[in-house]
C-alpha atoms as a PDB file:
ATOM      1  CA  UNK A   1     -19.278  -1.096  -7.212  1.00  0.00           C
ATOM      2  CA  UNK A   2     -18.692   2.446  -7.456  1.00  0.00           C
ATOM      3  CA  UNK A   3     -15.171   3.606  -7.601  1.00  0.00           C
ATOM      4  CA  UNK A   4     -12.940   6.617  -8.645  1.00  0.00           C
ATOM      5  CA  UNK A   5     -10.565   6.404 -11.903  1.00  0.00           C
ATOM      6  CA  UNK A   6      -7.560   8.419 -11.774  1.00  0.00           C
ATOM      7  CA  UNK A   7      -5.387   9.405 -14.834  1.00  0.00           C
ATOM      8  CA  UNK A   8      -1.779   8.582 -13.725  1.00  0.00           C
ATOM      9  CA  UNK A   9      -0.006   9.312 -17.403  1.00  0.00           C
ATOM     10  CA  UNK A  10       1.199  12.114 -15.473  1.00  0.00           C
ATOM     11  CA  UNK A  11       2.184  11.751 -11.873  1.00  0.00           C
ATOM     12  CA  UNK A  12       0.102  13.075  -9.021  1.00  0.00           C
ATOM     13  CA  UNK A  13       1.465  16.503  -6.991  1.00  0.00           C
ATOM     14  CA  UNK A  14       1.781  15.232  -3.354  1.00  0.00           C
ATOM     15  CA  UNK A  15       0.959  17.551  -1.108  1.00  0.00           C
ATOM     16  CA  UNK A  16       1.675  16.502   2.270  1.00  0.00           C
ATOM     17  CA  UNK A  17       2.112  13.717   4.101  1.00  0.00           C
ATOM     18  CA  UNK A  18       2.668  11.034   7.515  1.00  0.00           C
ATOM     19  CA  UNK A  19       2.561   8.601   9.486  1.00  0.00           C
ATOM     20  CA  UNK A  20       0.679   9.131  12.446  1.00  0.00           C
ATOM     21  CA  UNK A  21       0.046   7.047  16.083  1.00  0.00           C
ATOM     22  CA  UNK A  22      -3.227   7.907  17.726  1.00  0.00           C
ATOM     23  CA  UNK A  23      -2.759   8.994  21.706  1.00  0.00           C
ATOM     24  CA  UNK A  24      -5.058   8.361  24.859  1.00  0.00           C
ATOM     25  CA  UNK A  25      -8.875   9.650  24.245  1.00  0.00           C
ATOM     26  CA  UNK A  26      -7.451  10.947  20.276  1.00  0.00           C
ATOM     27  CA  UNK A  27     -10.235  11.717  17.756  1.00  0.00           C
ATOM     28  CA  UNK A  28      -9.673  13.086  14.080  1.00  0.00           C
ATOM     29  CA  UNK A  29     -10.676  16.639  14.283  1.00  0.00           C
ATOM     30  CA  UNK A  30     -13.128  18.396  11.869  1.00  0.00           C
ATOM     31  CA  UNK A  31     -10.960  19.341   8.769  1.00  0.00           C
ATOM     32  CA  UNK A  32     -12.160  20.714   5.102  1.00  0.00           C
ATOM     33  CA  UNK A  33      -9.856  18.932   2.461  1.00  0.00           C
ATOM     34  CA  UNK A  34     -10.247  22.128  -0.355  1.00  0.00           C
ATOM     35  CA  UNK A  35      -8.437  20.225  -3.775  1.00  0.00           C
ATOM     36  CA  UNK A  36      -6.680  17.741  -2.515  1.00  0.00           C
ATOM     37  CA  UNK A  37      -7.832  14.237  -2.295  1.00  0.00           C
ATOM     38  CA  UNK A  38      -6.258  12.289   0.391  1.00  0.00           C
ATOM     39  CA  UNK A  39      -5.845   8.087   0.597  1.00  0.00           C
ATOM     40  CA  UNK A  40      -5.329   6.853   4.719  1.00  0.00           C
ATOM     41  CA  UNK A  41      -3.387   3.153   4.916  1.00  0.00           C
ATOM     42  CA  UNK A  42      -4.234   1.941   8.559  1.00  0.00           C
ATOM     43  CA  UNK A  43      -1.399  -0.346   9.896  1.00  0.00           C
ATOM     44  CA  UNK A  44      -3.159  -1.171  13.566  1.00  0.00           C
ATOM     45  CA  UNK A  45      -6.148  -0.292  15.462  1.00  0.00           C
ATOM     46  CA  UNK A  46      -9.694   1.950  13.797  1.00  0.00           C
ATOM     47  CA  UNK A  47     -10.366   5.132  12.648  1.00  0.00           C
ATOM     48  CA  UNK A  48     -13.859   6.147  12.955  1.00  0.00           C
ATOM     49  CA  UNK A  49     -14.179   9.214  10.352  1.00  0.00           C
ATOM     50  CA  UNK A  50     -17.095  10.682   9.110  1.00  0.00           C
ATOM     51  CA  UNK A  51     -16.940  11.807   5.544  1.00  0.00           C
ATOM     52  CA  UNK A  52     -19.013  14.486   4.721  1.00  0.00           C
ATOM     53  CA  UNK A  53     -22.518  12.670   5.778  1.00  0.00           C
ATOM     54  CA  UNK A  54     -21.518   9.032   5.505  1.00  0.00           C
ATOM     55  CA  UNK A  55     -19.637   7.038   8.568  1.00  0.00           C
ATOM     56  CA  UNK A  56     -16.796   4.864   7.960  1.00  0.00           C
ATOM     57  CA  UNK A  57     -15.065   2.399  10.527  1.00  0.00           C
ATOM     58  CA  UNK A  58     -11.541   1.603   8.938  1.00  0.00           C
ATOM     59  CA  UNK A  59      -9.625  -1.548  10.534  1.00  0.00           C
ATOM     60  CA  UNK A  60      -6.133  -2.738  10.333  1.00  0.00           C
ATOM     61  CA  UNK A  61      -4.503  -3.438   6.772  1.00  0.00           C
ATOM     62  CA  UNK A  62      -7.466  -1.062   5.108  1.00  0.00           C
ATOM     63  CA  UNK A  63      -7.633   1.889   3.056  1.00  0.00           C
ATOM     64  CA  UNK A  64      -9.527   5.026   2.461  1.00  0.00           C
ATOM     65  CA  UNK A  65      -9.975   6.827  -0.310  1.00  0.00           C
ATOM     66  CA  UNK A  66     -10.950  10.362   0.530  1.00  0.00           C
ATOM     67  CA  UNK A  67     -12.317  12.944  -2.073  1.00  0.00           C
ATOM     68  CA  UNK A  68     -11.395  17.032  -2.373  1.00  0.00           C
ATOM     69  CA  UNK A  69     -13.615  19.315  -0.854  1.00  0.00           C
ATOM     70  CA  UNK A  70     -14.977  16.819   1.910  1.00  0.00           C
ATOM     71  CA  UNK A  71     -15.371  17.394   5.756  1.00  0.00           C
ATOM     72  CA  UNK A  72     -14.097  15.106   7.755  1.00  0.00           C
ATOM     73  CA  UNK A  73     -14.570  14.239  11.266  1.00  0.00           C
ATOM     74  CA  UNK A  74     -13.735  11.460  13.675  1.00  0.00           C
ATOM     75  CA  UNK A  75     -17.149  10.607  14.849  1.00  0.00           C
ATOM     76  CA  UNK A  76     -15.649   8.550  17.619  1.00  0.00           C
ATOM     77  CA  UNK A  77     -12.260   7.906  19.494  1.00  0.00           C
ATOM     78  CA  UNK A  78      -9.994   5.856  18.067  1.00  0.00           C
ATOM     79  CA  UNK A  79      -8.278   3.291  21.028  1.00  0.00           C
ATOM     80  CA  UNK A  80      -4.410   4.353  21.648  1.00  0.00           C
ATOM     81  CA  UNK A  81      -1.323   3.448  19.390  1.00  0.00           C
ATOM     82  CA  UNK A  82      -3.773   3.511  16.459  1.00  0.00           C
ATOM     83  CA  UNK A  83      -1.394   4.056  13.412  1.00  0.00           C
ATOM     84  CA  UNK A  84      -1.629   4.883  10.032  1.00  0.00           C
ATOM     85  CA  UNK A  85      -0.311   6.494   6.765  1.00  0.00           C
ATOM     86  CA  UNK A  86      -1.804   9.162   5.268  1.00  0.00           C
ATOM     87  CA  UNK A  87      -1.334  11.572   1.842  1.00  0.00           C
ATOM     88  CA  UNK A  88      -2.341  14.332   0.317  1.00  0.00           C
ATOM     89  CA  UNK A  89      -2.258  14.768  -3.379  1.00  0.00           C
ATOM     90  CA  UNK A  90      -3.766  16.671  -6.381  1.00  0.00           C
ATOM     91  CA  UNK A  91      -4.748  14.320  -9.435  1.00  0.00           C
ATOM     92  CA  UNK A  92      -4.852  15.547 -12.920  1.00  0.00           C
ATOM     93  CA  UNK A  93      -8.046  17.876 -12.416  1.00  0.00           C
ATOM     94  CA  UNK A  94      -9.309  16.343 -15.624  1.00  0.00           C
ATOM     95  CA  UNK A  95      -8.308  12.674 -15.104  1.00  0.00           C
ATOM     96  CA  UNK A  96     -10.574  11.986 -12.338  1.00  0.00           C
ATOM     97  CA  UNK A  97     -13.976  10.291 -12.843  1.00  0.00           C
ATOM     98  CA  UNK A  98     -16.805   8.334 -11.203  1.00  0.00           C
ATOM     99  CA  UNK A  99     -17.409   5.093 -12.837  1.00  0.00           C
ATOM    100  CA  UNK A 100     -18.951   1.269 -12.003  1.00  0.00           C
ATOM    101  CA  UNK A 101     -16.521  -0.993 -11.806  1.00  0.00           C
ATOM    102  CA  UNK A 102     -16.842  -4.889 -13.138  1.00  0.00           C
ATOM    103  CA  UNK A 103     -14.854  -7.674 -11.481  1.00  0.00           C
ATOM    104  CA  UNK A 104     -11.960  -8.407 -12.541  1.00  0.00           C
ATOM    105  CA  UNK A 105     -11.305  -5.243 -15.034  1.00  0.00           C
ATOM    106  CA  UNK A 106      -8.091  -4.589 -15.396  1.00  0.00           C
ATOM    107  CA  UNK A 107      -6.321  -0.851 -15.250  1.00  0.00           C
ATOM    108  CA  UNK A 108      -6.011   0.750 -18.622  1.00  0.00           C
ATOM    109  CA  UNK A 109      -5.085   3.897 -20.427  1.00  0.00           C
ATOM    110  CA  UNK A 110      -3.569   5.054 -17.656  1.00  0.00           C
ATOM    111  CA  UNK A 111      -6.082   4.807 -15.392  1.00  0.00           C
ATOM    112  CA  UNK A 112      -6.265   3.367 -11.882  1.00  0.00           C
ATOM    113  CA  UNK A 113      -9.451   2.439  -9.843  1.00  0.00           C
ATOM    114  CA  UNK A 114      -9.621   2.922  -6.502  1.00  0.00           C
ATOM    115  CA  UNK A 115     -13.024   2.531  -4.302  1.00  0.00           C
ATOM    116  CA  UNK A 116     -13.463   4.541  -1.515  1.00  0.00           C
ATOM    117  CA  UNK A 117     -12.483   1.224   0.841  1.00  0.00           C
ATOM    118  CA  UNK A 118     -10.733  -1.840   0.618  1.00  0.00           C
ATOM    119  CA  UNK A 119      -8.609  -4.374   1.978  1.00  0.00           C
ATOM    120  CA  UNK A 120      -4.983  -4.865   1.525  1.00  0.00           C
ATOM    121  CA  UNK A 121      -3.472  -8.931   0.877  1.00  0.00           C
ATOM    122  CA  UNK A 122      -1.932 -10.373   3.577  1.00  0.00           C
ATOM    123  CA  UNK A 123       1.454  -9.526   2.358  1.00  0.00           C
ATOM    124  CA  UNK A 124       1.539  -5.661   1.789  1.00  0.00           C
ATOM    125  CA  UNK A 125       3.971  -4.369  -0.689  1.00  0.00           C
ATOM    126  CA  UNK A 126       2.199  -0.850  -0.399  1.00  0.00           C
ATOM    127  CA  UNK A 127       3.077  -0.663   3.399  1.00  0.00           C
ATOM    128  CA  UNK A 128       6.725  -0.254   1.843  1.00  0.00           C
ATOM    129  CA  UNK A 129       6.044   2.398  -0.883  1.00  0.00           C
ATOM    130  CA  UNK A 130       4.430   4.145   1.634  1.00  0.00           C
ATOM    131  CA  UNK A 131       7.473   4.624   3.714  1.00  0.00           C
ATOM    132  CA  UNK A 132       9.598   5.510   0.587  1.00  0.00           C
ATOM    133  CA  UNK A 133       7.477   8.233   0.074  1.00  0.00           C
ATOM    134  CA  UNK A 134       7.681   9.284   3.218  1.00  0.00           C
ATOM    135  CA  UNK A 135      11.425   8.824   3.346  1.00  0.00           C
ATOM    136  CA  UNK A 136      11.937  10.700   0.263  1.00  0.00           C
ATOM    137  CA  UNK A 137       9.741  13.389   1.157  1.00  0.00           C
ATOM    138  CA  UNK A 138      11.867  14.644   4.258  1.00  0.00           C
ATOM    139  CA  UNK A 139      14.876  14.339   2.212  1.00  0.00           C
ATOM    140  CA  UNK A 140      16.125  17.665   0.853  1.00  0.00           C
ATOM    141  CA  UNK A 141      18.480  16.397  -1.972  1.00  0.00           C
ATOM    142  CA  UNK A 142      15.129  15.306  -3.979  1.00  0.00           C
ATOM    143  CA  UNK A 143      13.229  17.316  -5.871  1.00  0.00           C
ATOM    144  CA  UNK A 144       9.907  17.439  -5.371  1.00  0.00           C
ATOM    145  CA  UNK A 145       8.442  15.370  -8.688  1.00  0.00           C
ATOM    146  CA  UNK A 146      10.424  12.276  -6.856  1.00  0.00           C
ATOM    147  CA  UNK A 147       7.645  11.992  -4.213  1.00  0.00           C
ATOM    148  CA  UNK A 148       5.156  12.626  -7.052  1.00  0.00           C
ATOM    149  CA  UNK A 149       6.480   9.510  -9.104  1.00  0.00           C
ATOM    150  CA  UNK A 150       6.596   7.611  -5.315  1.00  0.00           C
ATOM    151  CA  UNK A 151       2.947   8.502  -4.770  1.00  0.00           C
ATOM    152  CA  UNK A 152       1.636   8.176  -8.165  1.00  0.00           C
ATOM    153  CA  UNK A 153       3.850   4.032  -7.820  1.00  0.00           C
ATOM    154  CA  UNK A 154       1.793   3.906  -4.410  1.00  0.00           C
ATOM    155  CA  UNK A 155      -1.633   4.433  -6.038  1.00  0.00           C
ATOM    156  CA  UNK A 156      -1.195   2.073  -9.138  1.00  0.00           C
ATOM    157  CA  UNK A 157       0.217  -0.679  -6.304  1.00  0.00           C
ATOM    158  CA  UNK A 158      -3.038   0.128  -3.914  1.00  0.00           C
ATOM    159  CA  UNK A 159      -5.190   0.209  -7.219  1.00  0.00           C
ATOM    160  CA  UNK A 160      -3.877  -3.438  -7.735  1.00  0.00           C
ATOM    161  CA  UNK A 161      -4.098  -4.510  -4.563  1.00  0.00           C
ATOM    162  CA  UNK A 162      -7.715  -3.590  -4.844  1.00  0.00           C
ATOM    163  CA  UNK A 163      -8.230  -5.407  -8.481  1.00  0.00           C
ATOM    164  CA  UNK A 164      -6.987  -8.186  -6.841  1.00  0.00           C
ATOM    165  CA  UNK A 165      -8.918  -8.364  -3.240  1.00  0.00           C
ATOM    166  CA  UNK A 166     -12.275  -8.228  -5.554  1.00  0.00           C
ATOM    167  CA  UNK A 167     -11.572 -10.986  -7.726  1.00  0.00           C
ATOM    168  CA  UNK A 168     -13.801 -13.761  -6.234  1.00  0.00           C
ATOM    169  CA  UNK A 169     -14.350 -16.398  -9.020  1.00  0.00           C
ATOM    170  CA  UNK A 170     -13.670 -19.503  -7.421  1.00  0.00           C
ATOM    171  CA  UNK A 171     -13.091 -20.925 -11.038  1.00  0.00           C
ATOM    172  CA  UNK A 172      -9.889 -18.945 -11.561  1.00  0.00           C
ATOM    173  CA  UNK A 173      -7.314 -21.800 -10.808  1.00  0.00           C
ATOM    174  CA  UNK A 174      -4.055 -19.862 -10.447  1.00  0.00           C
ATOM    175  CA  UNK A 175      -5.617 -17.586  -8.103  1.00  0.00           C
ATOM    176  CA  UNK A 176      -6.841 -19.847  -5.852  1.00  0.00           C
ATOM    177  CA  UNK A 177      -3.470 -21.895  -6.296  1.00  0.00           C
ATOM    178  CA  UNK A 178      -1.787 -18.627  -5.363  1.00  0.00           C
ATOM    179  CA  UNK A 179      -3.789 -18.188  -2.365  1.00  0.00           C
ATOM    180  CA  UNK A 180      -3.184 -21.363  -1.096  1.00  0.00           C
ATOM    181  CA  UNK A 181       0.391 -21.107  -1.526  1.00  0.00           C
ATOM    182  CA  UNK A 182       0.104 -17.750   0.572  1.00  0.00           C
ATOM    183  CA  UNK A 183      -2.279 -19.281   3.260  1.00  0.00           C
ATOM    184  CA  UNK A 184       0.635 -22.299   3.929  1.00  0.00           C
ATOM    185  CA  UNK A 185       4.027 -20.319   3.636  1.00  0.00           C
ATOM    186  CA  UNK A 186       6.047 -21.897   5.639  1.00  0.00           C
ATOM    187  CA  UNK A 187       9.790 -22.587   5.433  1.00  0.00           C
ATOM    188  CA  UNK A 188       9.442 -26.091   4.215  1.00  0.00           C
ATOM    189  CA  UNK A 189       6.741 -25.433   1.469  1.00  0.00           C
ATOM    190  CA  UNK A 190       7.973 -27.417  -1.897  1.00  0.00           C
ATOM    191  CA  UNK A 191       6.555 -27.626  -5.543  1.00  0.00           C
ATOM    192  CA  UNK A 192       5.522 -31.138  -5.013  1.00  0.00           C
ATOM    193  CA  UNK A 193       3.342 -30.278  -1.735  1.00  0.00           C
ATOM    194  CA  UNK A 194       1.465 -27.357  -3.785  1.00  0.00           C
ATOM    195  CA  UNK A 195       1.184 -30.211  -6.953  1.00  0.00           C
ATOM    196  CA  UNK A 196      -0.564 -32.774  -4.472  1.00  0.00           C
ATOM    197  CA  UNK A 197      -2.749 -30.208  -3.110  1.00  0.00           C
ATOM    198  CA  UNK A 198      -4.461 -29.507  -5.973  1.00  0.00           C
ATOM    199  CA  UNK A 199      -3.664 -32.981  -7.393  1.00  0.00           C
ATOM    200  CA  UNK A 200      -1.580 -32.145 -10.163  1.00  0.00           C
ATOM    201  CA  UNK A 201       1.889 -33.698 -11.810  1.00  0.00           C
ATOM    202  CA  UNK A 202       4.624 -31.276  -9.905  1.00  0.00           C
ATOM    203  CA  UNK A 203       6.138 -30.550 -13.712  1.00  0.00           C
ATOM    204  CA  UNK A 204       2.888 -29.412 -15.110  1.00  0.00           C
ATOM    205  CA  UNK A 205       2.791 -26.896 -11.896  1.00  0.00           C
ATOM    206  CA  UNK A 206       5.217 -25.705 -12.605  1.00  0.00           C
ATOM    207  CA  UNK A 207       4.716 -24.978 -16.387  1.00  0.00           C
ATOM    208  CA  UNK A 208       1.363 -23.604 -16.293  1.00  0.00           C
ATOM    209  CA  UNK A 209       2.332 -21.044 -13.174  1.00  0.00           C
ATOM    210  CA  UNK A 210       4.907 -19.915 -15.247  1.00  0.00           C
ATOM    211  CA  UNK A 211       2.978 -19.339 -18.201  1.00  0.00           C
ATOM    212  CA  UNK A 212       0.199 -17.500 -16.181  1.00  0.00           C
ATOM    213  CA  UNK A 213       2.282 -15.373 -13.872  1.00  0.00           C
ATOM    214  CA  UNK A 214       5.857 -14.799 -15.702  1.00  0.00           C
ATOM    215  CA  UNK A 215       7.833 -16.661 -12.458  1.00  0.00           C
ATOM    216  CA  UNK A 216       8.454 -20.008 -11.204  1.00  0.00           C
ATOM    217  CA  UNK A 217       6.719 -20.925  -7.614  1.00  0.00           C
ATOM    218  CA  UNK A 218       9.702 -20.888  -6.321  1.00  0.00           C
ATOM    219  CA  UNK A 219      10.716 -17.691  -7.350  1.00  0.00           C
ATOM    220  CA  UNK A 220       6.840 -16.826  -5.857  1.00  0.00           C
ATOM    221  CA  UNK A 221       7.202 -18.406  -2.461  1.00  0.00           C
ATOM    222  CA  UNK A 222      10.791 -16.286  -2.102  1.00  0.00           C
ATOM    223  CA  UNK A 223       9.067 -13.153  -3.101  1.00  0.00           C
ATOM    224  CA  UNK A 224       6.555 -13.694  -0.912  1.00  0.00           C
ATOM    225  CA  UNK A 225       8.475 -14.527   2.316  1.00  0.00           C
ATOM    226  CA  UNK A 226      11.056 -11.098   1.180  1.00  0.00           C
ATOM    227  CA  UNK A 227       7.770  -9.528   1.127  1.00  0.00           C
ATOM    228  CA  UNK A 228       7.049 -10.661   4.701  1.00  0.00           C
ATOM    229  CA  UNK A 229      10.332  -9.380   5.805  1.00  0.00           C
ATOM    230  CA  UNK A 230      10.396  -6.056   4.746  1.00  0.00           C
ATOM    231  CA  UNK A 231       6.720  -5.638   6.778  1.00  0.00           C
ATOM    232  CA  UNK A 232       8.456  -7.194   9.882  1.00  0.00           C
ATOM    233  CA  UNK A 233      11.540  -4.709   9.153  1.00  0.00           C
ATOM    234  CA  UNK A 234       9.034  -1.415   8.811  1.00  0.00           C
ATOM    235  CA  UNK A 235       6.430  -2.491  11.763  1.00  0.00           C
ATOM    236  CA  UNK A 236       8.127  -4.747  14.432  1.00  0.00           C
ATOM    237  CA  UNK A 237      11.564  -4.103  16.279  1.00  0.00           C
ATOM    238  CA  UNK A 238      11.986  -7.907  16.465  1.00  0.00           C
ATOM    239  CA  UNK A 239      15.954  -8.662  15.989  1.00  0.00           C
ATOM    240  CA  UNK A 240      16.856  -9.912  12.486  1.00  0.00           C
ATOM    241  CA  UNK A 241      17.205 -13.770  13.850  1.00  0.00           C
ATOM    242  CA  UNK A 242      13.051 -13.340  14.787  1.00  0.00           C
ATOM    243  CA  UNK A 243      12.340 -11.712  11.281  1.00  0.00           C
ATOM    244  CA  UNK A 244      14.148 -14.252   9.376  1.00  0.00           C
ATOM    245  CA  UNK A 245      12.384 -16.854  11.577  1.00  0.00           C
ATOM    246  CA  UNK A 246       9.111 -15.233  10.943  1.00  0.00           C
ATOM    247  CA  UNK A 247       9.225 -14.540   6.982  1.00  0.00           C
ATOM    248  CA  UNK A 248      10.169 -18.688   6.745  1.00  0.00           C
ATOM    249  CA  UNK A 249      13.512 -18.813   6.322  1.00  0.00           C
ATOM    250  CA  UNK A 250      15.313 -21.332   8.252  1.00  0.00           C
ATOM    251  CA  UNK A 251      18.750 -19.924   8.831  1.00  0.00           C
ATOM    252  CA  UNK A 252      19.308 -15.988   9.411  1.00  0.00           C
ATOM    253  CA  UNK A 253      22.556 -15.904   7.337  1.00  0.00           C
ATOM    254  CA  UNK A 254      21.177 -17.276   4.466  1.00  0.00           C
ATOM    255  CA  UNK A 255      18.205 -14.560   4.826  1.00  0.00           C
ATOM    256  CA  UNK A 256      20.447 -12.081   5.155  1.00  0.00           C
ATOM    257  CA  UNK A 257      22.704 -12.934   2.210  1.00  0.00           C
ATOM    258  CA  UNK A 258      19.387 -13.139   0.158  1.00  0.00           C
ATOM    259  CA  UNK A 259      17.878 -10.120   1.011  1.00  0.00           C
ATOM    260  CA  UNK A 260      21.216  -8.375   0.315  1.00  0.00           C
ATOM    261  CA  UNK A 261      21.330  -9.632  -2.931  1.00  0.00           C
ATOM    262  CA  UNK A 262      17.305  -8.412  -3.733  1.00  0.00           C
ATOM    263  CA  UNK A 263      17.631  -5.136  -2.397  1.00  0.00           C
ATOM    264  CA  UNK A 264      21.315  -4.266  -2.133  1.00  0.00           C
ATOM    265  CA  UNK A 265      20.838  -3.326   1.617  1.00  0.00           C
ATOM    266  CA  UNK A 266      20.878  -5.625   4.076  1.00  0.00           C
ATOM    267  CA  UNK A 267      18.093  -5.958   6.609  1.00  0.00           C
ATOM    268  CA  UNK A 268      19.165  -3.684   9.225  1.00  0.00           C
ATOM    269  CA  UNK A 269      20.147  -1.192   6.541  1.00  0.00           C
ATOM    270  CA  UNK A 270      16.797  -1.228   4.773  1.00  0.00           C
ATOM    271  CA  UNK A 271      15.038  -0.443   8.419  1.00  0.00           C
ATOM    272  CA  UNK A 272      17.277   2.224   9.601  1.00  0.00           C
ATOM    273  CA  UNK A 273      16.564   3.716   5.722  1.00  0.00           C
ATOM    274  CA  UNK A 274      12.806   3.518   5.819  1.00  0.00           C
ATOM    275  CA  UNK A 275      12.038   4.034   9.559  1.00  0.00           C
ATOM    276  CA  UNK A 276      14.003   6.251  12.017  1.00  0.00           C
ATOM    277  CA  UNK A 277      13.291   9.704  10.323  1.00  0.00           C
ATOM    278  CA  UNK A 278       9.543   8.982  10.428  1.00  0.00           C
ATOM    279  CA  UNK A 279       8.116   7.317  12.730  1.00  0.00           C
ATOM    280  CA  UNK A 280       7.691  10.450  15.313  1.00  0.00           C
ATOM    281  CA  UNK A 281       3.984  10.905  14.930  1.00  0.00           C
ATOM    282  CA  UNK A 282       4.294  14.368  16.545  1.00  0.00           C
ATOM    283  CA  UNK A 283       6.381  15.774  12.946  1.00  0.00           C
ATOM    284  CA  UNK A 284       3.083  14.579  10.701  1.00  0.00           C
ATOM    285  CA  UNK A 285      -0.068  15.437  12.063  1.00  0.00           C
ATOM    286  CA  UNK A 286      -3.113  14.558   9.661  1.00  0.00           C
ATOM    287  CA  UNK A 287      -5.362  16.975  11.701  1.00  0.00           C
ATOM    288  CA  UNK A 288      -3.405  19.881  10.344  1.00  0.00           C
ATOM    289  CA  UNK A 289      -5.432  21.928   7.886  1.00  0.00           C
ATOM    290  CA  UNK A 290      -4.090  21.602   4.311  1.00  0.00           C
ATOM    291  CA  UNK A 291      -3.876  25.224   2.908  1.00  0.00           C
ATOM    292  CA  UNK A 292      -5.068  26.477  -0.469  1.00  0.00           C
ATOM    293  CA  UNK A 293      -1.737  28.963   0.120  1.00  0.00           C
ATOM    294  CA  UNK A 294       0.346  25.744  -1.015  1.00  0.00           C
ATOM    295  CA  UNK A 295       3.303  26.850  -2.590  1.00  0.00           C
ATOM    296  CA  UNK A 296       2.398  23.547  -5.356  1.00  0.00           C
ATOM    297  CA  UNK A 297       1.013  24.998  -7.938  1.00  0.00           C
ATOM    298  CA  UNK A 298      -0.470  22.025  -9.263  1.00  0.00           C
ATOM    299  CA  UNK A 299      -2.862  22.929 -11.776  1.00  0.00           C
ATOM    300  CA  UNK A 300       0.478  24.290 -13.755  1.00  0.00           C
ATOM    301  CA  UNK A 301       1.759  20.766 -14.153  1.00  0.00           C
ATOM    302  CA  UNK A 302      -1.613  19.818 -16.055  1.00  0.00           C
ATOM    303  CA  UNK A 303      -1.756  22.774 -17.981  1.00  0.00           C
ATOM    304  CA  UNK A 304      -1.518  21.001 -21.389  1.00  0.00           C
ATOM    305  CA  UNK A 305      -4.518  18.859 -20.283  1.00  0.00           C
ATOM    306  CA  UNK A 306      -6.782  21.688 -19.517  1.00  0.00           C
ATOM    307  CA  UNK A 307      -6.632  23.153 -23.078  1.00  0.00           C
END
């Protein structure tokens, strides 16, 4: 599989960005992406785009990578409340490169791979970097390089998200133990359930998870369900009782107290701090031409990498 490397020892310049929900009869219009390279994160719905001469049909929980100097077109409308993120950004001019990519290689040197499309896991940490850029972006009392570190964090978590979706060897045991666990959250999932499963002693679970991915399962199976949450928090206006219900926690209070204590906001904080300024589709269009009049001047921040 082809994909594209980008150097991320120094953060990328983020151009512009958005979140943007599709209208009746909408279809992208034809835009010319000059430098910038742009990466779309669909939440619901398709976007039909046509990228220079080749057709892509992107579903829900997918990405696209987009390359500079492409034109792109929707090539056919995409159905109403279609929603998605979308960025703009200028990689080191000298850190990008074309290369085949082997399964399972790992990111290295600083460099991230990212094909032009791929799924996202179930659970979606990048849908929540995604709206910290975004929040941080519209923010005046941040300088601009705090988006670029926010994007540049987005990219190496979509570049393992990616890494991970391509592993397929059904010999790896802790990934398919991992999956398993994901596929059967639930709020009354325990250590010894998991150990029968796959017909181990519960103890020896637990040792060899811990040696292969630096937490206990339990620790795991919390992340996972505070993972749930904070999607539920950014993409549903269910009340915190449903949320808590839905991420597998059995009593709201105790989900509330726990999420509190992992992100020192509680749950009603963390959504009015990573949704309400956004989530207008009319203040981030993604059919608005990006200039080359950009006031970034972004082959100044790699100036010591073009000598």
């Amino acid at each position: 599989m082809q994909v594209t490397y980008f150097d991320v020892n120094q953060p990328v310049v983020a151009a512009n960005q958005g979140f943007f929900t599709a209208g009746e009869n909408w279809r992208h219009k034809r835009i010319y992406q000059n430098e910038a390279w742009e990466i779309i994160i669909l939440v619901s719905g398709q976007l039909f785009l046509q990228v220079n001469h080749q057709r892509f049909t992107v579903s829900a929980n997918e990405v696209l990578l987009v390359p500079a100097h492409a034109i792109v077109v929707g090539f056919q409308k995409s159905p109403q409340h279609t929603q998605y993120y979308w960025f703009h950004f200028f990689p080191n001019p000298r850190g990008v490169k074309q290369a085949e990519y082997r399964e399972g290689q790992a990111s290295r040197d600083g460099l991230v791979p990212l094909p032009v499309q791929f799924p996202l896991p179930g659970i979606k940490k990048s849908f929540v970097l995604a709206n910290q850029v975004l929040d941080v972006a519209i923010n005046k009392h941040y300088p601009h390089i705090a988006v670029d570190y926010l994007l540049t964090s987005l990219l190496i978590e979509l570049a393992h998200d990616f890494i991970e979706s391509s592993h397929t060897d059904s010999s790896d045991q802790m990934e398919n133990i991992k999956g398993w666990i994901l596929s059967n959250l639930s709020s009354s999932l325990t250590v010894s359930q998991i150990a029968t499963h796959f017909e181990f002693n519960p103890n020896y679970l637990e040792r060899i998870f811990k040696q292969a991915t630096g937490q206990t399962i339990i620790q795991f199976i919390n992340n996972l369900k505070m993972e749930r949450a904070q999607e539920l928090l950014l993409k549903t206006n269910f009340p915190i009782k449903q949320i808590a219900s839905d991420a597998y926690f059995n009593d709201d209070k105790h989900f509330m107290k726990q999420f509190k204590r992992k992100f020192q906001l509680t749950p009603s904080e963390f959504r009015r701090t990573y949704t309400q300024k956004f989530q207008d589709s009319s203040s981030f269009d993604p059919q608005v031409l990006l200039s080359k009049d950009t006031d970034i001047n972004y082959y100044q921040r790699f100036k010591d990498t073009e000598k």
